[in-house]
N, C-alpha and C. Protein backbone atom coordinates (compact mmCIF):
# COMPACT_ATOMS: atom_id res chain seq x y z
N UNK A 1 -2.46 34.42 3.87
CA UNK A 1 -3.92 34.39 4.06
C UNK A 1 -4.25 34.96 5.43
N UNK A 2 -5.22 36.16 5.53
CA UNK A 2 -5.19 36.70 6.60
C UNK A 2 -7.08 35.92 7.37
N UNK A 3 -6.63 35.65 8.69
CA UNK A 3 -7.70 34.84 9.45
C UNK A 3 -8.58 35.70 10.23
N UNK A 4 -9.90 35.39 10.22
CA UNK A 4 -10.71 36.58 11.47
C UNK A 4 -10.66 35.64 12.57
N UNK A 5 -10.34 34.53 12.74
CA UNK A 5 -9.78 34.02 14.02
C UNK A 5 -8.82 33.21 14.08
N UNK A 6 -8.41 33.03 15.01
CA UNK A 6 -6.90 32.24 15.43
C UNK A 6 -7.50 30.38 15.32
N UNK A 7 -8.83 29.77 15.64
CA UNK A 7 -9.25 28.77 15.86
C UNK A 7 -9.25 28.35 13.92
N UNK A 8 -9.78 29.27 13.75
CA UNK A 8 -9.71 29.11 12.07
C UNK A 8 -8.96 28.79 11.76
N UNK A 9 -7.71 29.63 12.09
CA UNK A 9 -6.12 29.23 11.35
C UNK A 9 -5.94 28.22 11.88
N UNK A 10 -5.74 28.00 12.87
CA UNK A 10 -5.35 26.70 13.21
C UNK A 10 -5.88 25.63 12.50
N UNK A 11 -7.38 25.76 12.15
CA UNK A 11 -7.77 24.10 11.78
C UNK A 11 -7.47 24.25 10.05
N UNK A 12 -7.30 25.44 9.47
CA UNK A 12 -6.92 25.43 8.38
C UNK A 12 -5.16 24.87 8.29
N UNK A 13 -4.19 25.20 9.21
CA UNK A 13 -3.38 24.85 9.00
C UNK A 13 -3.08 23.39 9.15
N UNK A 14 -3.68 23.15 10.02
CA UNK A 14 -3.46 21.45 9.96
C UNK A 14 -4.49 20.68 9.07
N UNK A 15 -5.07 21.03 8.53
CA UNK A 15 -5.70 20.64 7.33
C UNK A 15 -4.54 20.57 6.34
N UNK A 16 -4.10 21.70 6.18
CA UNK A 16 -3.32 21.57 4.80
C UNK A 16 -1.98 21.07 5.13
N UNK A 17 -2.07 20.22 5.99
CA UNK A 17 -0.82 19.46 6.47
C UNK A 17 -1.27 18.36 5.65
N UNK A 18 -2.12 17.87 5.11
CA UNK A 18 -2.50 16.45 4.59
C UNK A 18 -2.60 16.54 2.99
N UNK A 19 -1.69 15.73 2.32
CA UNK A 19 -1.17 15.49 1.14
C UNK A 19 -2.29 15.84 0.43
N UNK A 20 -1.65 16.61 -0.57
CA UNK A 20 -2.52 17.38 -2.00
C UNK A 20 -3.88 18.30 -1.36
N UNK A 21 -3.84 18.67 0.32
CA UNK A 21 -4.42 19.72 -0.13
C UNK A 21 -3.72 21.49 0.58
N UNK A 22 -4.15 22.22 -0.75
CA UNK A 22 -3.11 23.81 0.29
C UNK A 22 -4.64 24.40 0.80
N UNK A 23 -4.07 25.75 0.81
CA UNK A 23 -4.64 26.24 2.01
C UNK A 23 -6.01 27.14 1.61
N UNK A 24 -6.09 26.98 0.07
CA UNK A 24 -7.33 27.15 -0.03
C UNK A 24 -8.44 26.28 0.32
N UNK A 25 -7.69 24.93 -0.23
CA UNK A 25 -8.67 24.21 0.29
C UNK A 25 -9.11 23.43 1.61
N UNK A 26 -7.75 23.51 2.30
CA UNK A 26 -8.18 23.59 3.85
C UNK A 26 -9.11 24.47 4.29
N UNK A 27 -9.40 25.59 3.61
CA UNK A 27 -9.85 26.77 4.20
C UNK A 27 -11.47 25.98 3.56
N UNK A 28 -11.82 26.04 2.82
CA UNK A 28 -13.47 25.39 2.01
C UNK A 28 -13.91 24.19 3.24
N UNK A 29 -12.39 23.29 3.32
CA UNK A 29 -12.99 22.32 4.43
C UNK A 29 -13.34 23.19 5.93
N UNK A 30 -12.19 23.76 6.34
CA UNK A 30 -13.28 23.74 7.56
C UNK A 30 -14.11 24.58 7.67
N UNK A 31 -14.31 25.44 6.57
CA UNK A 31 -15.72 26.10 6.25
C UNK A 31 -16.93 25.35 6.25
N UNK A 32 -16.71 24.29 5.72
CA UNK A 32 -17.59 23.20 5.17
C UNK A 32 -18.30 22.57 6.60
N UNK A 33 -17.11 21.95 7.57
CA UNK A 33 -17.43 21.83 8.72
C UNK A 33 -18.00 22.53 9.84
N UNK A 34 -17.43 23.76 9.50
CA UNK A 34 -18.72 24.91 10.43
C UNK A 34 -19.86 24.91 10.05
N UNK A 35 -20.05 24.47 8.90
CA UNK A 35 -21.91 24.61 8.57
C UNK A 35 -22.63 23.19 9.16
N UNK A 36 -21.86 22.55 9.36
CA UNK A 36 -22.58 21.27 10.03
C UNK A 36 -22.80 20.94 11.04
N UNK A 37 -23.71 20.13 11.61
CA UNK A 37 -24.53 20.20 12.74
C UNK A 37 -23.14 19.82 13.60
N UNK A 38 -23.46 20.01 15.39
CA UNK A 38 -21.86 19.96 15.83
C UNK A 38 -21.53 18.55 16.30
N UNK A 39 -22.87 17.29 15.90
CA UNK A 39 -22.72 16.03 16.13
C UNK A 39 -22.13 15.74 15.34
N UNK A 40 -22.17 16.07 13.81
CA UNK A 40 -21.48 15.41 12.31
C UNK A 40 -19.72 15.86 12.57
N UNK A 41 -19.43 16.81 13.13
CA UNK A 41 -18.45 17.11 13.19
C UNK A 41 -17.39 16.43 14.33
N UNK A 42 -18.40 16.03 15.68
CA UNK A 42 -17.79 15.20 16.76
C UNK A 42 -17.61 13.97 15.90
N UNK A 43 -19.02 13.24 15.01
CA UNK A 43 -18.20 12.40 14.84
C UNK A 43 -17.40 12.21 13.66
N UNK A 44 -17.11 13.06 12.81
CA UNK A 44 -15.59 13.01 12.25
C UNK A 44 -14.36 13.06 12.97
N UNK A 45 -14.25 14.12 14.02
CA UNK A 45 -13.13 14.45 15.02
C UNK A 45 -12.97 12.57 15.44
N UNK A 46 -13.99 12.33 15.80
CA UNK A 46 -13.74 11.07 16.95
C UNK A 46 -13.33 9.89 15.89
N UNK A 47 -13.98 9.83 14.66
CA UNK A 47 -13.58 8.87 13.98
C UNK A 47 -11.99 8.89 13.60
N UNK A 48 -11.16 9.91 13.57
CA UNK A 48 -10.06 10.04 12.95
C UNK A 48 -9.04 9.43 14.49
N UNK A 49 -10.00 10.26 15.86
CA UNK A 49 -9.03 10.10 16.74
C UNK A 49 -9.22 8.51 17.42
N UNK A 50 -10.40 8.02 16.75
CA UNK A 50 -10.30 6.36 17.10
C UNK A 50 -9.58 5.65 16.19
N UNK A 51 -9.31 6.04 15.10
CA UNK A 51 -8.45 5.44 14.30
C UNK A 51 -6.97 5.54 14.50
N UNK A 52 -6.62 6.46 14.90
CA UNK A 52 -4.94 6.58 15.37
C UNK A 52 -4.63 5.58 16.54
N UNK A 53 -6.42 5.73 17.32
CA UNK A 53 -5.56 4.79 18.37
C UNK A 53 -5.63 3.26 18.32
N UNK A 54 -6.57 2.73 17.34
CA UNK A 54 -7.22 1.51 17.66
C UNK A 54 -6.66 0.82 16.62
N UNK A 55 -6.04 1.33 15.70
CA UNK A 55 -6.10 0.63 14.19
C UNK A 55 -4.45 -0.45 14.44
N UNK A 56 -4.38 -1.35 13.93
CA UNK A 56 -3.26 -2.22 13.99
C UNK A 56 -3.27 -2.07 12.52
N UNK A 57 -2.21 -3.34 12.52
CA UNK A 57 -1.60 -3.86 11.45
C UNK A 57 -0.87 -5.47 11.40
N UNK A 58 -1.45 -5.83 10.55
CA UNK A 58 -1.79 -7.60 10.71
C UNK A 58 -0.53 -8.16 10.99
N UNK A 59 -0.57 -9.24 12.23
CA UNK A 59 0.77 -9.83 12.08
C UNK A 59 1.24 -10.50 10.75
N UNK A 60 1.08 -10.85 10.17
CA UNK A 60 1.03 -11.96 9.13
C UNK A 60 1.55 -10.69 7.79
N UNK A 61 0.92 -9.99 7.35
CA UNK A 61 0.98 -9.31 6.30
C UNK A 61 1.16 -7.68 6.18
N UNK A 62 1.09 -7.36 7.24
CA UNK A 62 1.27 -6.07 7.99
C UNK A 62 0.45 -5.10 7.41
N UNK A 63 -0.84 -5.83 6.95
CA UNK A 63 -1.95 -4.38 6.55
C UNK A 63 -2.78 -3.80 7.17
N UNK A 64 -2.78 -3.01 7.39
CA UNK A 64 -3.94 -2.11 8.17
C UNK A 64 -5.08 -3.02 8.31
N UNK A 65 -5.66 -3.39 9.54
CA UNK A 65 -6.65 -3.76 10.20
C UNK A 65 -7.16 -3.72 11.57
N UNK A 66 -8.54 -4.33 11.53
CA UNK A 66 -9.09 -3.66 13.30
C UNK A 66 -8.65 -4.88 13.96
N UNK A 67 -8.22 -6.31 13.57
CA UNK A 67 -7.51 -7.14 14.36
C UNK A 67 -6.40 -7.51 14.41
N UNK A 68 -5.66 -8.29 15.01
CA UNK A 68 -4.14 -8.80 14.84
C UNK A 68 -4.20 -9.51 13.81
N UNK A 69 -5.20 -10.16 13.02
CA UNK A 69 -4.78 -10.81 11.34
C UNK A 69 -5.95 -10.35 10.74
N UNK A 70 -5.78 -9.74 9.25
CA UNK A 70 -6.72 -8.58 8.97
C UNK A 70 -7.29 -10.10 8.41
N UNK A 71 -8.56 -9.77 7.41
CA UNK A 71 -9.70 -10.22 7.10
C UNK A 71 -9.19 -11.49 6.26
N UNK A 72 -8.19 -10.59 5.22
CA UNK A 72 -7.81 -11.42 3.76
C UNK A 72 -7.06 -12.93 4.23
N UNK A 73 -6.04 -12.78 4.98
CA UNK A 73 -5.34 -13.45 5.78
C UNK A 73 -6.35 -14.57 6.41
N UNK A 74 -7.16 -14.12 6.93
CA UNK A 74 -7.79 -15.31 7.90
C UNK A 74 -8.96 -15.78 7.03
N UNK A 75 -9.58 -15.56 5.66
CA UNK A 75 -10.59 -15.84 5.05
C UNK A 75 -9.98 -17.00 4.64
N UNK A 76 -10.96 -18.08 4.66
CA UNK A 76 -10.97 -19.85 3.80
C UNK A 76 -10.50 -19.62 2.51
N UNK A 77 -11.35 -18.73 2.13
CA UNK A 77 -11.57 -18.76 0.38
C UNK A 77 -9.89 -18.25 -0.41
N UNK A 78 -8.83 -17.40 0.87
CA UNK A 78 -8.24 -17.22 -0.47
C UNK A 78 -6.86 -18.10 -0.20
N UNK A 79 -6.48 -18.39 -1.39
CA UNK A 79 -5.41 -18.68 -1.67
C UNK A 79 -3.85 -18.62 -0.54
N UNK A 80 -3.83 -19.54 0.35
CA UNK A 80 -2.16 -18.51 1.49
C UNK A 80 -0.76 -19.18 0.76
N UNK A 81 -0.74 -20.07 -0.20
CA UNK A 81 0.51 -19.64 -0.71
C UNK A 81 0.67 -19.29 -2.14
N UNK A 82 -0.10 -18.38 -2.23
CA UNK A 82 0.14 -17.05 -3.38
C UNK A 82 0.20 -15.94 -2.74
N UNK A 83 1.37 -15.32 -2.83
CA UNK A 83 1.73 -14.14 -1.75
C UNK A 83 1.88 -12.43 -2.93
N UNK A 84 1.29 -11.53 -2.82
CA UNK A 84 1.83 -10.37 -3.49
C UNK A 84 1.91 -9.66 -2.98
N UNK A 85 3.17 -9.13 -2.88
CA UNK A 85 4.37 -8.55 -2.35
C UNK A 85 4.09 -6.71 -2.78
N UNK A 86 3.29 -6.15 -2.19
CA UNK A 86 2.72 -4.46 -2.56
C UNK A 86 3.14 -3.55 -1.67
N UNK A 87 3.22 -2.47 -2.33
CA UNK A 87 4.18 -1.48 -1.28
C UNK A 87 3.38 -0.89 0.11
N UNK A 88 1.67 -0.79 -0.10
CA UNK A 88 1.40 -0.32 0.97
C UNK A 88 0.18 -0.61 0.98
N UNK A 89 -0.85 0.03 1.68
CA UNK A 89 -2.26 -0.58 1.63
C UNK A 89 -3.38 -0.38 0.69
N UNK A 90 -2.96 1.32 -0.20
CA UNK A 90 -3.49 1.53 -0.92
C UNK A 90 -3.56 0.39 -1.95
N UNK A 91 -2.06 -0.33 -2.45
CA UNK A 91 -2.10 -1.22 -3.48
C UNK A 91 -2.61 -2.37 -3.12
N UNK A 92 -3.27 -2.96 -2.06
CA UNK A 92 -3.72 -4.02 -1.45
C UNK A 92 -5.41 -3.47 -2.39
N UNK A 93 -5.69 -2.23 -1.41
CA UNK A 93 -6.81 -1.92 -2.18
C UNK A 93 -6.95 -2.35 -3.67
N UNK A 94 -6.16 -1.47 -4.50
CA UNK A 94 -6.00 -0.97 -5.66
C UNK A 94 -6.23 -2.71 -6.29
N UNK A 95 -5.25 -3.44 -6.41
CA UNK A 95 -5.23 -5.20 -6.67
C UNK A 95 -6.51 -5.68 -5.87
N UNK A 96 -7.30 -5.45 -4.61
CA UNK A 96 -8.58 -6.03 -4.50
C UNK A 96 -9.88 -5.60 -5.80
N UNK A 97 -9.58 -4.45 -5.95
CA UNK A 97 -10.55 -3.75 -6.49
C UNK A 97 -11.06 -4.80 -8.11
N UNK A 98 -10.02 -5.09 -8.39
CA UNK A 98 -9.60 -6.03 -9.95
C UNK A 98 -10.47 -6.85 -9.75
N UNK A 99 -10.74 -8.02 -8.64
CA UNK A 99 -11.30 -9.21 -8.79
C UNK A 99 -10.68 -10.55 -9.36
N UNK A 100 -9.47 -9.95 -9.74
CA UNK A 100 -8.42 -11.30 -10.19
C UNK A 100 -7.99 -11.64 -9.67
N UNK A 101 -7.21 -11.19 -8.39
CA UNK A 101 -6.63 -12.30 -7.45
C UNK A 101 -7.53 -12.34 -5.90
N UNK A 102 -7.11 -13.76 -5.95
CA UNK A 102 -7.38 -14.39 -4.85
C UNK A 102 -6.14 -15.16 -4.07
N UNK A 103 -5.21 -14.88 -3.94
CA UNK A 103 -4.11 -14.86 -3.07
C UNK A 103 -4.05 -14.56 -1.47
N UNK A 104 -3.10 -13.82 -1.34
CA UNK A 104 -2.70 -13.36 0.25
C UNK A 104 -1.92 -12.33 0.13
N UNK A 105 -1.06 -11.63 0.56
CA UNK A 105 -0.67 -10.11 0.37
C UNK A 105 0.62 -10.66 1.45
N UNK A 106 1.60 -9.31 1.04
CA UNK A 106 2.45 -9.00 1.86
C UNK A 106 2.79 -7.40 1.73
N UNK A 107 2.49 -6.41 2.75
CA UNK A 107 2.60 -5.04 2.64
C UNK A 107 3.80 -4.64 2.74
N UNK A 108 4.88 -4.44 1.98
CA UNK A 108 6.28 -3.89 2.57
C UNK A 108 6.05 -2.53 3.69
N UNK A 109 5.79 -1.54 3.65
CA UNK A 109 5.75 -0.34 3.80
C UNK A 109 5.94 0.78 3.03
N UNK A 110 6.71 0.85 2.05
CA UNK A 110 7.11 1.54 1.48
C UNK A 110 7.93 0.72 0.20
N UNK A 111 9.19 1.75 -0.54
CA UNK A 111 10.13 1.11 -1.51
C UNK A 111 11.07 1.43 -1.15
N UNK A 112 12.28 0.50 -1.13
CA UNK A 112 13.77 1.01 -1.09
C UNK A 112 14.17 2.53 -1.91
N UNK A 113 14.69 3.18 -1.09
CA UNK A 113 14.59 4.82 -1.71
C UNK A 113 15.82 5.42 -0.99
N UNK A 114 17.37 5.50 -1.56
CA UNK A 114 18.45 5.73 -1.31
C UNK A 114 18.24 7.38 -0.46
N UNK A 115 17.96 7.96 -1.44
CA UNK A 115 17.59 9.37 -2.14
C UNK A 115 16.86 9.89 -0.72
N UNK A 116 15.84 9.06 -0.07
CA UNK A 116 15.25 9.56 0.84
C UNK A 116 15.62 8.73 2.03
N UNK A 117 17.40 8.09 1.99
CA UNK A 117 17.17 7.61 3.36
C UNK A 117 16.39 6.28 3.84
N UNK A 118 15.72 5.41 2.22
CA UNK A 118 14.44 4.06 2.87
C UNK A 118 15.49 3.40 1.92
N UNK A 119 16.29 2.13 3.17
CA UNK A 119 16.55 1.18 2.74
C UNK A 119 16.34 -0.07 3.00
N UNK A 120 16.33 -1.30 3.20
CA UNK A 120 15.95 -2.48 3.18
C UNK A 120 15.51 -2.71 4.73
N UNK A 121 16.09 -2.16 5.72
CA UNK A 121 16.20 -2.37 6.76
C UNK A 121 14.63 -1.85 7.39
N UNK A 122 14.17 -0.86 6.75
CA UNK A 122 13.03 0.06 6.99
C UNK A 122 12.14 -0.44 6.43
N UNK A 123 12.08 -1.73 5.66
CA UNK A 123 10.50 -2.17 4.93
C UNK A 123 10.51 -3.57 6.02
N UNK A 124 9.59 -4.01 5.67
CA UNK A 124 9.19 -5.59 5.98
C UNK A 124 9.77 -6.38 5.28
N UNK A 125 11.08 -6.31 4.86
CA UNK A 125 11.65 -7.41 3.85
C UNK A 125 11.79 -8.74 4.70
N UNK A 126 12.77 -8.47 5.78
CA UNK A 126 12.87 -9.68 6.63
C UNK A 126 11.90 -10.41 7.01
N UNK A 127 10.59 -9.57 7.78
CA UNK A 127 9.40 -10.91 7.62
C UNK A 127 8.97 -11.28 6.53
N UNK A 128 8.87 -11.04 5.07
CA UNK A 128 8.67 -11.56 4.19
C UNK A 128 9.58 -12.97 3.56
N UNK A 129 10.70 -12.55 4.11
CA UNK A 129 11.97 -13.54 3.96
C UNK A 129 11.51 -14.95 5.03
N UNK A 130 11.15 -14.84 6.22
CA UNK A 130 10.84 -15.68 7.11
C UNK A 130 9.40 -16.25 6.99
N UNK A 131 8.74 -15.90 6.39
CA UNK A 131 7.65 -16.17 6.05
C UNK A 131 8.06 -16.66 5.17
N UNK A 132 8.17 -16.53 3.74
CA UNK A 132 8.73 -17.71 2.71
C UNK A 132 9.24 -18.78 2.97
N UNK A 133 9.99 -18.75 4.27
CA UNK A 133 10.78 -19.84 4.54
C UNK A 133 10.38 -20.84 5.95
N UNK A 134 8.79 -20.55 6.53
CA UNK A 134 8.59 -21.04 7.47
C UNK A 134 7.08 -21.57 6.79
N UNK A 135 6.45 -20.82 5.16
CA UNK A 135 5.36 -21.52 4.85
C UNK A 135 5.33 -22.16 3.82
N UNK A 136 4.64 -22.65 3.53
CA UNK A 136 4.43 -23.43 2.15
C UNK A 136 3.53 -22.59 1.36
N UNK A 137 4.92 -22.02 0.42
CA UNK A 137 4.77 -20.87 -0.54
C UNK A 137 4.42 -21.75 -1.79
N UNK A 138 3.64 -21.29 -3.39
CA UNK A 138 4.20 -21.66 -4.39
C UNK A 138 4.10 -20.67 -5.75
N UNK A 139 3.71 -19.70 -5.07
CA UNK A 139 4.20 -18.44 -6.26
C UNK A 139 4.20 -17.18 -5.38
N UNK A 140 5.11 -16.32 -6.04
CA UNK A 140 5.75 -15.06 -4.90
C UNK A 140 5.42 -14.04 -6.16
N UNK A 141 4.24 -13.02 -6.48
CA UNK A 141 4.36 -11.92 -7.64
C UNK A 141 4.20 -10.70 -6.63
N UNK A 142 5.57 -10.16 -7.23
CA UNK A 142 5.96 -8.78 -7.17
C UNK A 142 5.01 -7.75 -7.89
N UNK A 143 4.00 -6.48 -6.69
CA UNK A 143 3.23 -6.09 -7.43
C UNK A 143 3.69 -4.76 -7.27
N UNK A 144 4.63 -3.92 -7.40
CA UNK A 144 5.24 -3.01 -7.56
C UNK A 144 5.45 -1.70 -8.34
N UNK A 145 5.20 -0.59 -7.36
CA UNK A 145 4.87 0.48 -9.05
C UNK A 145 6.22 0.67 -10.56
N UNK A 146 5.66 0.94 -11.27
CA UNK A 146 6.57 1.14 -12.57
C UNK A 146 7.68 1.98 -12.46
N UNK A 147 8.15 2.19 -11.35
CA UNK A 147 9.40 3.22 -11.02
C UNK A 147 10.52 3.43 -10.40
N UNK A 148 11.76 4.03 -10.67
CA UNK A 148 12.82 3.90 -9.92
C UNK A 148 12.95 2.96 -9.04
N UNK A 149 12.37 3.52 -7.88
CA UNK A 149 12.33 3.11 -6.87
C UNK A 149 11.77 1.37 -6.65
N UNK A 150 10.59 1.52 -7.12
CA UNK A 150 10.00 0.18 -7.33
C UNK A 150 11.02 -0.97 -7.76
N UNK A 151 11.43 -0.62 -9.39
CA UNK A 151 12.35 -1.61 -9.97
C UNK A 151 13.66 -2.11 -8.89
N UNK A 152 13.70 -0.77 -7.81
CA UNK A 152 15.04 -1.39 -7.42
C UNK A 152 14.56 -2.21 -6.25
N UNK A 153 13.36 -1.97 -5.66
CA UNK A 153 13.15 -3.33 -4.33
C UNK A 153 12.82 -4.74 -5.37
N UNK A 154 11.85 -4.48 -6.61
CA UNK A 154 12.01 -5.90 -7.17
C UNK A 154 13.33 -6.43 -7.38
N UNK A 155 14.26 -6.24 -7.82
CA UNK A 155 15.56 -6.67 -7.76
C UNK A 155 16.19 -7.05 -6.47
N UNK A 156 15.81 -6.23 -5.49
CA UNK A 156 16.38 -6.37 -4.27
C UNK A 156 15.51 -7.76 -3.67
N UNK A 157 14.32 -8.06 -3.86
CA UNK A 157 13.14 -8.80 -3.41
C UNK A 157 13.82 -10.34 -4.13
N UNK A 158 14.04 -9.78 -5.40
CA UNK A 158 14.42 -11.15 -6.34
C UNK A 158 15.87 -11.45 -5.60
N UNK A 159 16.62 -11.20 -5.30
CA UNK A 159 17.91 -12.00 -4.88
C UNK A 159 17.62 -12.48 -3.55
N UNK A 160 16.83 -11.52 -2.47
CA UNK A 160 16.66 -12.53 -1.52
C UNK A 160 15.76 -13.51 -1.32
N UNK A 161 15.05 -13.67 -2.53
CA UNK A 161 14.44 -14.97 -2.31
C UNK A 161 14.43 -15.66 -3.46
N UNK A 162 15.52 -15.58 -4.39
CA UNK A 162 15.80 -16.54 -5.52
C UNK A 162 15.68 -18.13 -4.82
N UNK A 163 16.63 -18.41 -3.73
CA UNK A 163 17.36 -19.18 -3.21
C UNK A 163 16.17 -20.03 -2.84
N UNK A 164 14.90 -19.76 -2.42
CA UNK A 164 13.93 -20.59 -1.89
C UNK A 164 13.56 -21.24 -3.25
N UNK A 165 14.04 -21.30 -4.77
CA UNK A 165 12.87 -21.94 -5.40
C UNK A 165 11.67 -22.21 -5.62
N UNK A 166 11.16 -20.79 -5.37
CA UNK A 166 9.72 -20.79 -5.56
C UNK A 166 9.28 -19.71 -7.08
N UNK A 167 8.72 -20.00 -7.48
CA UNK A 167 8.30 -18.97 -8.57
C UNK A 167 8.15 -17.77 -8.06
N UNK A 168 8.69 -16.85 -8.90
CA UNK A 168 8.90 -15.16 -8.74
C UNK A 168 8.23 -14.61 -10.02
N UNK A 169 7.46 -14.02 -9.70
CA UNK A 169 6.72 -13.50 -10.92
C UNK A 169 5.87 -12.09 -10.73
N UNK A 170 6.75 -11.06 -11.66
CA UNK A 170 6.17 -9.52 -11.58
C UNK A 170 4.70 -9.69 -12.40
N UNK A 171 4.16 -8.34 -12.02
CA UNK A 171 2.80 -7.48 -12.92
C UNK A 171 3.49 -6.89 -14.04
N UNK A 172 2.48 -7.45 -14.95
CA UNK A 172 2.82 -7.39 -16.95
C UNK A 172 2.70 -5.84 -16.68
N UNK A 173 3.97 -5.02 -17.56
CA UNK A 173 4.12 -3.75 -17.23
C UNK A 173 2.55 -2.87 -18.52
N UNK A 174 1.46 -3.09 -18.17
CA UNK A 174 0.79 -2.40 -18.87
C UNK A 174 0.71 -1.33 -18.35
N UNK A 175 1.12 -1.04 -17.12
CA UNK A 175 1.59 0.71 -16.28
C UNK A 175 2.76 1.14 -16.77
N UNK A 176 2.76 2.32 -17.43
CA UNK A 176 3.38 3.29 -18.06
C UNK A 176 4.89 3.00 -16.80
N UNK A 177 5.74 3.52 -17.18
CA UNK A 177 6.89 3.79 -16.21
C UNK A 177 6.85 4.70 -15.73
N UNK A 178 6.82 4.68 -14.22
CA UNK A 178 6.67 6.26 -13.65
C UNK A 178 5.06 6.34 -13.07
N UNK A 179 4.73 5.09 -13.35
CA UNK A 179 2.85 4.81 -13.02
C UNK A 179 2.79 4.34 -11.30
N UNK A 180 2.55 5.07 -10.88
CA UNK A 180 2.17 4.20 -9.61
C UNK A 180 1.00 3.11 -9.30
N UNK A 181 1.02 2.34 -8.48
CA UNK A 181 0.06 1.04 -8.73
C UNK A 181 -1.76 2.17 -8.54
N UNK A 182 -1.49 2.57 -7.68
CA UNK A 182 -2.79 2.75 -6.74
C UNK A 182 -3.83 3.66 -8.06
N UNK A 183 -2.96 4.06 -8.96
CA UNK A 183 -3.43 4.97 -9.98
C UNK A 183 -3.75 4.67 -11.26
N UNK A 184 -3.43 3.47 -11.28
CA UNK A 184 -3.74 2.55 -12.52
C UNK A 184 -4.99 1.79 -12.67
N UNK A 185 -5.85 2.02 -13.64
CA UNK A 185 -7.25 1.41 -14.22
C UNK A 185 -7.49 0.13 -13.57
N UNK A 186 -8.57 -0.19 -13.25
CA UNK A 186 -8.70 -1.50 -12.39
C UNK A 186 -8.87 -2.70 -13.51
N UNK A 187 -9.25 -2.25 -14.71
CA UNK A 187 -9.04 -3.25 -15.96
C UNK A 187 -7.65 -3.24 -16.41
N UNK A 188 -6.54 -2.51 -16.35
CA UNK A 188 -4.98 -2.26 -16.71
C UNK A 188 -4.65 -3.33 -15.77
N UNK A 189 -5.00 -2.85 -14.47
CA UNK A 189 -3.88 -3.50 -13.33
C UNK A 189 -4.24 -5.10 -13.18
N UNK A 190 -5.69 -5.33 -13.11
CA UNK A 190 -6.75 -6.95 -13.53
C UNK A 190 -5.71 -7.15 -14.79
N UNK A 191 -5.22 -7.54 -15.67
CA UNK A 191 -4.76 -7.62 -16.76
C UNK A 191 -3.18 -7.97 -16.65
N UNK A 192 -2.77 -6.76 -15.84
CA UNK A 192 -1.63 -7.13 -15.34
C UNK A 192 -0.90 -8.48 -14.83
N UNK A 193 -2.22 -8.34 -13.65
CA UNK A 193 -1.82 -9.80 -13.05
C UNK A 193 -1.88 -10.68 -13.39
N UNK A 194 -3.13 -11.16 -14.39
CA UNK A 194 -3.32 -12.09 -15.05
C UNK A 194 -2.41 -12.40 -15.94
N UNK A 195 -1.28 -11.60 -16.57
CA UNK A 195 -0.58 -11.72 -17.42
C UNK A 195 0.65 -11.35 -16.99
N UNK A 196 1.12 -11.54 -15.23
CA UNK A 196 2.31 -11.70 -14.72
C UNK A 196 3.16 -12.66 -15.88
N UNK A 197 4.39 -12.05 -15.44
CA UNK A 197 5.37 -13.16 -15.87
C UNK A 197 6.47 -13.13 -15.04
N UNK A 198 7.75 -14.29 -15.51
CA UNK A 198 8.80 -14.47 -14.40
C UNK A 198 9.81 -13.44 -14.68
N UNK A 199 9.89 -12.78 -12.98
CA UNK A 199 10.66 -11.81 -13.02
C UNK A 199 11.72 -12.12 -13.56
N UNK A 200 13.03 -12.96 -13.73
CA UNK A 200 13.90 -13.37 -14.36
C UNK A 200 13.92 -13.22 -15.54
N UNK A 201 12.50 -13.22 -16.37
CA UNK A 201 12.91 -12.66 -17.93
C UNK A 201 12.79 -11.54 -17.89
N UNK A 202 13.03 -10.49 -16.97
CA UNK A 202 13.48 -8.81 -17.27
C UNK A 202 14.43 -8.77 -17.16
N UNK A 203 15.41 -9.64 -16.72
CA UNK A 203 16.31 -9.50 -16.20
C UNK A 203 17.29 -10.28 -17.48
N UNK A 204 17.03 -10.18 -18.66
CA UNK A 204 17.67 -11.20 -19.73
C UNK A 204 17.84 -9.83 -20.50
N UNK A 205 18.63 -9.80 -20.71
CA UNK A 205 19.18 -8.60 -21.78
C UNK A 205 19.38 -8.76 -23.13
């Protein structure tokens, strides 16, 4: 793609540094942004660059928030020992969106992923482990996408915390295999949960 300026390319190229979009459509965005007044544009610039610097992540559950314990965590109303165990923040979203649970969350970071180098050591397993074992837990559901990867941290999730005796209980697979959470119908995934069951009967052959 040939540029009539160098400032162009540039903001086109780091545009299309950001997942699912190429360089056509980097190119529409910062087209898009040159037509706008140059306040709308400061404050996009500034919103992105206050967010890199200001944004935490909750002690307690490690989700993205503007304080040291995000909202869900410190609210009366929900539930703190019903814990679901989601790979990242989108699925925090994705499971708020439902209206069925009223629990507490635990964000791993990611999924155990050989293939790419992410193993146990690289998620939040351990504070999830210490947390089980320093609160008064009484159901632990694994909300995990339908895939490889997924199935193998639930397994990995289920042995290290068989031992506490607390109920372990996955999302009813109404997600296709190969479904990621964040992409699944908010009536599918509502449904899901409601119709968890104990991880241990997948595990019965």
């Amino acid at each position: 793609m040939n540029f009539s300026s160098k400032l162009l390319e540039d903001a086109v190229n780091e545009f299309s540094k950001l997942p699912g979009v190429g360089q056509k459509t980097a190119l529409r965005l910062v087209l898009h942004l040159l037509n706008k007044e140059e306040e709308e544009v400061s404050n996009f610039g500034n919103s992105i660059i206050k967010l890199r610097q200001e944004i935490k992540h909750c002690a307690v559950c490690h989700n993205i928030s503007d304080h040291l314990h995000c909202e869900i965590c410190t609210a009366n109303k929900r539930d703190k020992e019903v814990i679901c165990v989601v790979e990242d923040t989108r699925d925090v979203m994705a499971v708020e969106n439902t209206s069925q649970y009223f629990g507490v969350y635990h964000v791993l970071g990611g999924l155990i992923s050989p293939m790419d180098g992410i193993g146990p050591a690289d998620l939040f397993i351990d504070s999830l482990v210490q947390r089980v074992a320093t609160s008064p837990v009484k159901e632990i559901i694994l909300a995990l996408s339908a895939t490889m990867e997924g199935d193998t941290t639930l397994f990995y999730l289920y042995k290290r915390l068989k031992d506490f005796q607390i109920p372990i209980t996955a999302i009813a697979r109404g997600i296709a295999f190969g479904g990621e959470l964040e992409y699944a119908d908010e009536i599918t995934l509502g449904r899901s949960i409601i119709t968890r069951v104990p991880y241990e009967n997948s595990l019965i052959k």
